[in-house]
Protein backbone atom coordinates (compact mmCIF):
# COMPACT_ATOMS: atom_id res chain seq x y z
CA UNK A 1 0.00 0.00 0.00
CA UNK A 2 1.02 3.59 -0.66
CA UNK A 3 1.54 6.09 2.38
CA UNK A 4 -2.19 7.59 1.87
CA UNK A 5 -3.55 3.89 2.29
CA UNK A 6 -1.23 3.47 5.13
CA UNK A 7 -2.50 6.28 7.10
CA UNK A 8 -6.35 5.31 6.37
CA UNK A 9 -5.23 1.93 7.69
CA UNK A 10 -3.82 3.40 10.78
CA UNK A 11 -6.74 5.69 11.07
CA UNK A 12 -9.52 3.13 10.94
CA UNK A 13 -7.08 0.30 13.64
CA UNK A 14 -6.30 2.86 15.48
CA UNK A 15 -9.88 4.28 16.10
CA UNK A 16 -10.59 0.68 16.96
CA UNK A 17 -8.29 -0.15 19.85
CA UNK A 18 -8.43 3.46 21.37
CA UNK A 19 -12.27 2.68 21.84
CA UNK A 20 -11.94 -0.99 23.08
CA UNK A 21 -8.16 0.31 25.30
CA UNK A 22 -8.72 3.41 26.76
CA UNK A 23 -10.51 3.64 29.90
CA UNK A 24 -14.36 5.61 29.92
CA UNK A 25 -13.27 9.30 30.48
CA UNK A 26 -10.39 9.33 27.36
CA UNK A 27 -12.58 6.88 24.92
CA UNK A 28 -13.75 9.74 23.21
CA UNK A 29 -10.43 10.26 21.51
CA UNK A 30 -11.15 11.38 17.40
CA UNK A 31 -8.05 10.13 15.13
CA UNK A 32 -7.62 11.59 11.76
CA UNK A 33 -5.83 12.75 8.85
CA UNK A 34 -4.55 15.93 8.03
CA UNK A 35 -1.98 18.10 6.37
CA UNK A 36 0.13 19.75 8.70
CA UNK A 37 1.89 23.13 7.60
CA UNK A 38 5.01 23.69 9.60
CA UNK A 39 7.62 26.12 9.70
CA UNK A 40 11.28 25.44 8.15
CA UNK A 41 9.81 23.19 5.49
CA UNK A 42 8.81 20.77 7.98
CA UNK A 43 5.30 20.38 6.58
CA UNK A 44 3.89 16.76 6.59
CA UNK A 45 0.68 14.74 6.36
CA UNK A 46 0.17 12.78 8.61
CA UNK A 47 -2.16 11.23 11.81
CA UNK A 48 -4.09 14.11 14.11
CA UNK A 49 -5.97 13.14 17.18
CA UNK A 50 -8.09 15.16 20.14
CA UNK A 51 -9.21 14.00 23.01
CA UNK A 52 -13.26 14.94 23.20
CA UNK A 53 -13.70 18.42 23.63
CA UNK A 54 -10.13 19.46 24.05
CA UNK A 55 -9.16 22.30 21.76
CA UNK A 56 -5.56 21.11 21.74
CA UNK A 57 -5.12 18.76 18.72
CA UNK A 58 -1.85 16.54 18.48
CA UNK A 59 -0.11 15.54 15.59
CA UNK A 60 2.36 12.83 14.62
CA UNK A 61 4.19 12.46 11.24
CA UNK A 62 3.99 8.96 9.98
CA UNK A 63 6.47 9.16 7.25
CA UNK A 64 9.30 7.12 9.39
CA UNK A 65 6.98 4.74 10.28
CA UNK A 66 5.75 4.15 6.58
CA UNK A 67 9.61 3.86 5.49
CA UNK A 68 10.23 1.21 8.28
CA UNK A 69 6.88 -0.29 6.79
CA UNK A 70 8.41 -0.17 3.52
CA UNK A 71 11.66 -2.41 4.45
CA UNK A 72 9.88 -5.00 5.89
CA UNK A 73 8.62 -4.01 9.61
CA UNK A 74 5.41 -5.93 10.52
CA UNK A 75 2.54 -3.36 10.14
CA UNK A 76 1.30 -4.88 13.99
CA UNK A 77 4.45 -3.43 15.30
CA UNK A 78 4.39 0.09 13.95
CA UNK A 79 0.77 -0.22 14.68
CA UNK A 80 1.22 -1.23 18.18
CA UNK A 81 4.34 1.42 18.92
CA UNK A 82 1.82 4.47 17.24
CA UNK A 83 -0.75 3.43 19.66
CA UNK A 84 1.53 3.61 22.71
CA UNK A 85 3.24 7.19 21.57
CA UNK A 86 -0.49 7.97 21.32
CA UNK A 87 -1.20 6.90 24.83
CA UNK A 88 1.77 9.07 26.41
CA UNK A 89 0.48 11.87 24.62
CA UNK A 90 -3.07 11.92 25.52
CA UNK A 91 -2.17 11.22 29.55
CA UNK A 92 0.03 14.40 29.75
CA UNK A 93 -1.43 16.59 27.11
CA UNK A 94 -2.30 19.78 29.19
CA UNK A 95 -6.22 20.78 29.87
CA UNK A 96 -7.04 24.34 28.59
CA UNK A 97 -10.20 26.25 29.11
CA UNK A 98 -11.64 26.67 25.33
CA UNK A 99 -13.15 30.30 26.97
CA UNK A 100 -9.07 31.03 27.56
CA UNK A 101 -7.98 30.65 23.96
CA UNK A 102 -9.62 33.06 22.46
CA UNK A 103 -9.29 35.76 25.22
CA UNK A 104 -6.12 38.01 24.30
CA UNK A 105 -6.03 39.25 28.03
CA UNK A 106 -5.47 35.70 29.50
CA UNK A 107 -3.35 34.58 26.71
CA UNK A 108 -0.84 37.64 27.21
CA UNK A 109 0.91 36.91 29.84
CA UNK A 110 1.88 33.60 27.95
CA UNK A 111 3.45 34.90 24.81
CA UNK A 112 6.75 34.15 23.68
CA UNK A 113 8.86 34.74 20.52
CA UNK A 114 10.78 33.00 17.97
CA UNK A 115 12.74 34.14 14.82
CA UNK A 116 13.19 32.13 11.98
CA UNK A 117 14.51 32.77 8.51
CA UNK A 118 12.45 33.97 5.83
CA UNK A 119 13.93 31.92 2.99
CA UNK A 120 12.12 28.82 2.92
CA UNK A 121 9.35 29.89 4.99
CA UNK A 122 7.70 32.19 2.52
CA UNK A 123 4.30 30.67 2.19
CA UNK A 124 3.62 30.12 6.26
CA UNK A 125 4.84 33.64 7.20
CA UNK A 126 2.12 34.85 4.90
CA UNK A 127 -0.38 34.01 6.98
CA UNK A 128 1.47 35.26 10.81
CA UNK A 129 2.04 38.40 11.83
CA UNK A 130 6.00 39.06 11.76
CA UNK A 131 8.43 41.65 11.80
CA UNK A 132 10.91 41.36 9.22
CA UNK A 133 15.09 41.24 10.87
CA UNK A 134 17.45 41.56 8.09
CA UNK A 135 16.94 37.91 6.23
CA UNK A 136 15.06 36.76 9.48
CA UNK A 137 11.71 36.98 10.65
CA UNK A 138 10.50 37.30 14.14
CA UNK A 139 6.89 35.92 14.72
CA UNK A 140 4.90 34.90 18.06
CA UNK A 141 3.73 31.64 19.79
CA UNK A 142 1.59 31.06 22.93
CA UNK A 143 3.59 29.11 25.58
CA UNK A 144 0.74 25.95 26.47
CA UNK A 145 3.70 24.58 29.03
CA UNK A 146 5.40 21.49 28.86
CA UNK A 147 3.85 18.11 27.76
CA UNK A 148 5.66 14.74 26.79
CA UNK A 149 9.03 15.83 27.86
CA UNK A 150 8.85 19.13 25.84
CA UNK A 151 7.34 22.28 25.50
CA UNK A 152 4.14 22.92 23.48
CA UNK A 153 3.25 26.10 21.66
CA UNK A 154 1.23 27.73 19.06
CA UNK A 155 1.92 29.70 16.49
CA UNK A 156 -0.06 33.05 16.55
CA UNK A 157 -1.89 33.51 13.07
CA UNK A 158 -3.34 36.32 11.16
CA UNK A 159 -6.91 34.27 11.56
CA UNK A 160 -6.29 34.42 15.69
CA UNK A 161 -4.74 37.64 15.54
CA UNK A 162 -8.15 38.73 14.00
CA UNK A 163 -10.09 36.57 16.43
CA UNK A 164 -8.47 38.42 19.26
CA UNK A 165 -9.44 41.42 18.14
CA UNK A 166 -6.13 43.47 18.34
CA UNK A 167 -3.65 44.85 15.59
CA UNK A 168 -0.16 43.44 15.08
CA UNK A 169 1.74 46.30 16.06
CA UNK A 170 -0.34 45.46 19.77
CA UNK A 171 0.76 41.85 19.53
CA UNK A 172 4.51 43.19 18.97
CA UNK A 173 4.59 45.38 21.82
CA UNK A 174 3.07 43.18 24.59
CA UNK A 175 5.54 40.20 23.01
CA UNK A 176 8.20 42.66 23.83
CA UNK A 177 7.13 43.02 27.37
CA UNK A 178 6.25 39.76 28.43
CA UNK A 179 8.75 37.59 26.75
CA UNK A 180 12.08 38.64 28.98
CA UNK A 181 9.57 38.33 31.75
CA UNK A 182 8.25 34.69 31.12
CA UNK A 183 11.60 33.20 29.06
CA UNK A 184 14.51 35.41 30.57
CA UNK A 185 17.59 36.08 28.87
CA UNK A 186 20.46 33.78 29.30
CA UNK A 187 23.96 35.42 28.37
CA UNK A 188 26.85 33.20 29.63
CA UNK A 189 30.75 32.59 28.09
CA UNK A 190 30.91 29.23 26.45
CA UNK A 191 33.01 28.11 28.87
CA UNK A 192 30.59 28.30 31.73
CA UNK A 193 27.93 26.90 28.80
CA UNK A 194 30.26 23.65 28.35
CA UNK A 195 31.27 22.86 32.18
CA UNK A 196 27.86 23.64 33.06
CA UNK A 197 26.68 20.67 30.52
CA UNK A 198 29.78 17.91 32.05
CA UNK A 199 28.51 19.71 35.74
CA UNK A 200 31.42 20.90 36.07
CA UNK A 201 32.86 24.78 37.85
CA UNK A 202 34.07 27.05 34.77
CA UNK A 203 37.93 26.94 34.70
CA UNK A 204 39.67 30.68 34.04
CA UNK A 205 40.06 31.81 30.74
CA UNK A 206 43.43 31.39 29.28
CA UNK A 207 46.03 34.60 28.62
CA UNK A 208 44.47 36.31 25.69
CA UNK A 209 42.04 33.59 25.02
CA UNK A 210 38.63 35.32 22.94
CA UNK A 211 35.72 36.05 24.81
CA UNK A 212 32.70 34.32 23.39
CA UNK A 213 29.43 34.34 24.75
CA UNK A 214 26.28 32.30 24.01
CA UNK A 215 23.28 34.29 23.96
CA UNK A 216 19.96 32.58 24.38
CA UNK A 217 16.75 32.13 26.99
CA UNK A 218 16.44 30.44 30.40
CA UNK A 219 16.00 26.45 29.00
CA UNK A 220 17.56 27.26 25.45
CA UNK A 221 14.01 26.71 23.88
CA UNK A 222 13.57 29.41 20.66
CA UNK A 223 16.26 31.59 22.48
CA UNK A 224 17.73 33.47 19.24
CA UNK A 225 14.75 35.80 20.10
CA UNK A 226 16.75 37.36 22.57
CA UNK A 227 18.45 39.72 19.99
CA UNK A 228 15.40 41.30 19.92
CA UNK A 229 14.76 41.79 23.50
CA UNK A 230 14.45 45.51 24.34
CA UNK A 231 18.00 46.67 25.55
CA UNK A 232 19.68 42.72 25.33
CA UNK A 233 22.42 44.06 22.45
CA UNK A 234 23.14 46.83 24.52
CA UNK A 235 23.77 44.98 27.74
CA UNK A 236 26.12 41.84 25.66
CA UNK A 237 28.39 45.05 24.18
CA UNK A 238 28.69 46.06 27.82
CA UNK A 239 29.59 42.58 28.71
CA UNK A 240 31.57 42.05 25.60
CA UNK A 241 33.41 45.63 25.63
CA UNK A 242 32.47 47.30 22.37
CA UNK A 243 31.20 45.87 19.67
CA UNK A 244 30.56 42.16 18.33
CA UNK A 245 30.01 39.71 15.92
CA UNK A 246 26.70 37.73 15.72
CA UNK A 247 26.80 33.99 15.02
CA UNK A 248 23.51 32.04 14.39
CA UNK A 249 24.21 28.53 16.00
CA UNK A 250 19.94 28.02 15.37
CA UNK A 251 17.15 29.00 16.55
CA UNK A 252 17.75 28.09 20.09
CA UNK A 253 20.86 30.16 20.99
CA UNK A 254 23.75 32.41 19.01
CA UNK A 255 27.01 33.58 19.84
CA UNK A 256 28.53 36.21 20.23
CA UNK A 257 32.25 36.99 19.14
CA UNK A 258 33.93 40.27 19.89
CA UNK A 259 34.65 42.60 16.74
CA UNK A 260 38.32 43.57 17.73
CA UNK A 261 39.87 43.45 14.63
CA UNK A 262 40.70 39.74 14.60
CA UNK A 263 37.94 37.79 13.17
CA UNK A 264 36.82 38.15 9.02
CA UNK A 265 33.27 37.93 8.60
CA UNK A 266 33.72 36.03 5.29
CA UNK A 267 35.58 33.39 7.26
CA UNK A 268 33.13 33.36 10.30
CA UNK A 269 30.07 33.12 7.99
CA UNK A 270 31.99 30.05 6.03
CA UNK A 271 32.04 28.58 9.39
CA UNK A 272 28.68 28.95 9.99
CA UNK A 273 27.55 27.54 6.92
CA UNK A 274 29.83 24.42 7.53
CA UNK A 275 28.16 23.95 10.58
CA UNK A 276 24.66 24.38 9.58
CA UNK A 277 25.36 22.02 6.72
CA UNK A 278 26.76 19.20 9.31
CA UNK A 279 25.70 19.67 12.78
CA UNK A 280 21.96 21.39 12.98
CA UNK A 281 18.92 19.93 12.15
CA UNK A 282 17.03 22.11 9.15
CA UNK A 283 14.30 22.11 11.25
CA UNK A 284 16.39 24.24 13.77
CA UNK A 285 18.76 26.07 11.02
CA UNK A 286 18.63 29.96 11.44
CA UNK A 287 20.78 31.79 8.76
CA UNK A 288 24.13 31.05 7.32
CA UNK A 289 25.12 34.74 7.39
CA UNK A 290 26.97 36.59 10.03
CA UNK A 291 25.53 40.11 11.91
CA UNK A 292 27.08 42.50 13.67
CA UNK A 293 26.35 45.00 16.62
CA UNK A 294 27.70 48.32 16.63
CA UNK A 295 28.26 49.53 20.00
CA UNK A 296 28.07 53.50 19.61
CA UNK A 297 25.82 54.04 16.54
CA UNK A 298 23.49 50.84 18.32
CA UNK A 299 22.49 49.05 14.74
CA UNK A 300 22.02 45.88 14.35
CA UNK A 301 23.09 44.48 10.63
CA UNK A 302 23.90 41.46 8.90
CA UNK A 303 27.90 41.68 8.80
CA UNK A 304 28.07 42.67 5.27
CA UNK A 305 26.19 45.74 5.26
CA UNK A 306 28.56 46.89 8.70
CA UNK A 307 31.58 46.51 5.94
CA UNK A 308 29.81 48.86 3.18
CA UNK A 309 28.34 50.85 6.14
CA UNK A 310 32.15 51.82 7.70
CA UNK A 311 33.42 52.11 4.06
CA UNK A 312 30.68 54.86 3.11
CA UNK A 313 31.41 56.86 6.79
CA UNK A 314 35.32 56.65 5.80
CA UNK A 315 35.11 57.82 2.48
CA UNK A 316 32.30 60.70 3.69
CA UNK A 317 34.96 61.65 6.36
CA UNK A 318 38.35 62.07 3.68
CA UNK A 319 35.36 63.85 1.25
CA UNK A 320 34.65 66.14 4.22
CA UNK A 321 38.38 66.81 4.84
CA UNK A 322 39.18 67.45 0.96
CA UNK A 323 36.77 69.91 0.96
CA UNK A 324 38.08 71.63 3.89
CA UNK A 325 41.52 71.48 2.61
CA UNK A 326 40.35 72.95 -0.38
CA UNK A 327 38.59 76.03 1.35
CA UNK A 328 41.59 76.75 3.11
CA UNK A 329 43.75 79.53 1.15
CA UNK A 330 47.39 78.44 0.32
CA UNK A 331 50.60 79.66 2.20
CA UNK A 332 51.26 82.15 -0.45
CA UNK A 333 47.93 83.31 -0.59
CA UNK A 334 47.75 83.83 3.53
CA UNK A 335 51.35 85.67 2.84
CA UNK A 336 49.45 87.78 -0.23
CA UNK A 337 46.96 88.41 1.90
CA UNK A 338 48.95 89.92 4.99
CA UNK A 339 51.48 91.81 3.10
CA UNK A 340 48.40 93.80 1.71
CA UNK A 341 46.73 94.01 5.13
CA UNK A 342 50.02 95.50 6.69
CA UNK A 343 50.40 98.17 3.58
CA UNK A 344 46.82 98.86 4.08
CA UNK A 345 47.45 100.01 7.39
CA UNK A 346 51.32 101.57 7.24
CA UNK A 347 51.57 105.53 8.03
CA UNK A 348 51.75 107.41 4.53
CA UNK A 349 54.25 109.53 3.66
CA UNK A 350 53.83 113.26 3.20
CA UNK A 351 53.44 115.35 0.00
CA UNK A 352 57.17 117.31 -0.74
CA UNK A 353 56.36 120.86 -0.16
CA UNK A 354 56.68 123.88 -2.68
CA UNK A 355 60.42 125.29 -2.06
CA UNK A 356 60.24 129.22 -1.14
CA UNK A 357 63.10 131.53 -3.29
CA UNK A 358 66.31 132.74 -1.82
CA UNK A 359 66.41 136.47 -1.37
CA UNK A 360 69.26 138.12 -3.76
CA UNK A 361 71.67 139.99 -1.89
């Protein structure tokens, strides 16, 4: 069977032994089929199921499974393992009042933010409110808590935004309030990040050894937002000591490398890409280019427009000092210019009188 006959089959077993398993108050559990658009080209179809009235609905993609169908795994095993995922899921999927999700006030103090980039996610970010950073996008999600060992959010939509009855510049501003309340910043050297993870005490940084700091939220869940927390940059070039280099390890977290002359952005953002490429899921890849923070003129860029931005202020500067150069008379023009002052102002000399005749003796 294909993978749409394999998900109908699922559907219909599954319905089945959820009605004849589950005990009274969770046999009201609806399974289906549906297409499920996700960010990062993560979209899948695949199986859905709520329990009764809940308006939180779950989804699983059954792609993996229908592969491991495909080489020869006995469709009662995959059946059996789907029905036991389903079973964890249902017994710690959080309760919500329906009243709750559609009232802005009450979902406020729960919103969070994520940015993600904008190539590849074209379609979806059509449809959710955003604010456009460089070749990123920032957008919003309700925090519903944690469920199944991980968090679970939703993605705020044009269709709730409307439902809520508030404007997106609204949604942007309380997002900006809330979010460093609810999912604080995190800014920590990587060397406290890395003993922290072997629980371990930070040893001292080596003679001359970079600083680099890793930038990202209290659990390290969607923490790149952080570069747009109201007065973050400000406080890491304080940190840092002037300005700094932004790296986007994924959505999760960046880092943060001190401008100071020694590190090429072409090279960092080579790096980057390498490590995109090798080491992060696409689900979680944020940008293969490199930003940068400048410290006095507080701008936030992607690295490349820094370089053409410095170039343009250096060659304004040398225009600005050719021009004064040129207004400025020459030394034998000042010299000109005082010898006819100081002849202007010299005594003149008198008119020679008329001589009076000798008297003849």
């Amino acid at each position: 069977m294909n993978y749409e006959q394999f998900l109908e089959q699922l559907k219909e077993d599954l319905t089945a032994r959820f009605a004849a398993d589950l005990p009274p108050e969770l046999s009201d559990v609806r399974i289906g089929i549906r297409d499920v658009e996700k960010l990062q080209g993560e979209s899948y179809r695949g199986i859905s199921f709520r329990s009764g009235d809940s308006p939180v609905e779950a989804n699983l993609n059954m792609t993996g499974a229908f592969q491991a169908y495909e080489e020869g795994r006995p469709y009662q095993d995959i059946l059996q393992e789907v029905e036991d995922q389903l079973m964890k899921i249902v017994d710690r999927t959080p309760q919500f009042n329906i009243g709750e999700l559609s009232d802005y006030e009450a979902m406020k103090p729960k919103l969070m933010m994520e940015v993600i980039p904008q190539n590849g996610n074209e379609d979806r970010l059509a449809n959710i409110p955003h604010q456009k950073v460089e070749d990123m996008a920032l957008i919003y999600r309700i925090d519903m808590g944690d469920s199944n060992g991980g968090k679970m959010t939703s993605v705020i939509t044009n269709q709730q935004l409307k439902a809520f009855g508030i404007t997106a510049e609204q949604l942007h501003q309380d997002a900006l309030e809330n979010a460093p309340l609810t999912h604080p910043a995190s800014l920590r050297s990587m060397r406290e990040v890395m003993a922290d993870m072997m629980g371990m005490e930070p040893e001292e940084p080596m003679p001359g050894e970079p600083t680099m700091l890793v930038a990202t939220v209290e659990g390290a869940f969607m923490g790149a937002s952080v570069i747009q927390y109201p007065g973050f940059m400000e406080q890491a070039a304080e940190k840092i000591g002037g300005d700094f280099f932004v790296l986007p390890s994924s959505i999760h977290e960046v880092l943060l490398i001190p401008d100071d002359g020694s590190a090429d952005y072409h090279e960092l953002a080579a790096m980057v890409q390498t490590i995109n490429e090798t080491q992060v899921a696409p689900a979680e890849r944020l940008s293969d280019n490199v930003y940068h923070y400048d410290k006095e003129d507080k701008v936030f860029e992607l690295a490349e427009k820094t370089a053409g931005r410095k170039l343009a202020q250096q060659m304004e500067k040398k225009a600005e000092m050719r021009a004064a150069a040129e207004k400025k008379p020459s030394i034998l023009e000042q010299l000109g210019e005082k010898k006819k002052e100081a002849m202007d102002h010299a005594p003149k000399a008198k008119a020679p009188g008329r001589m009076a005749p000798e008297a003849a003796l």
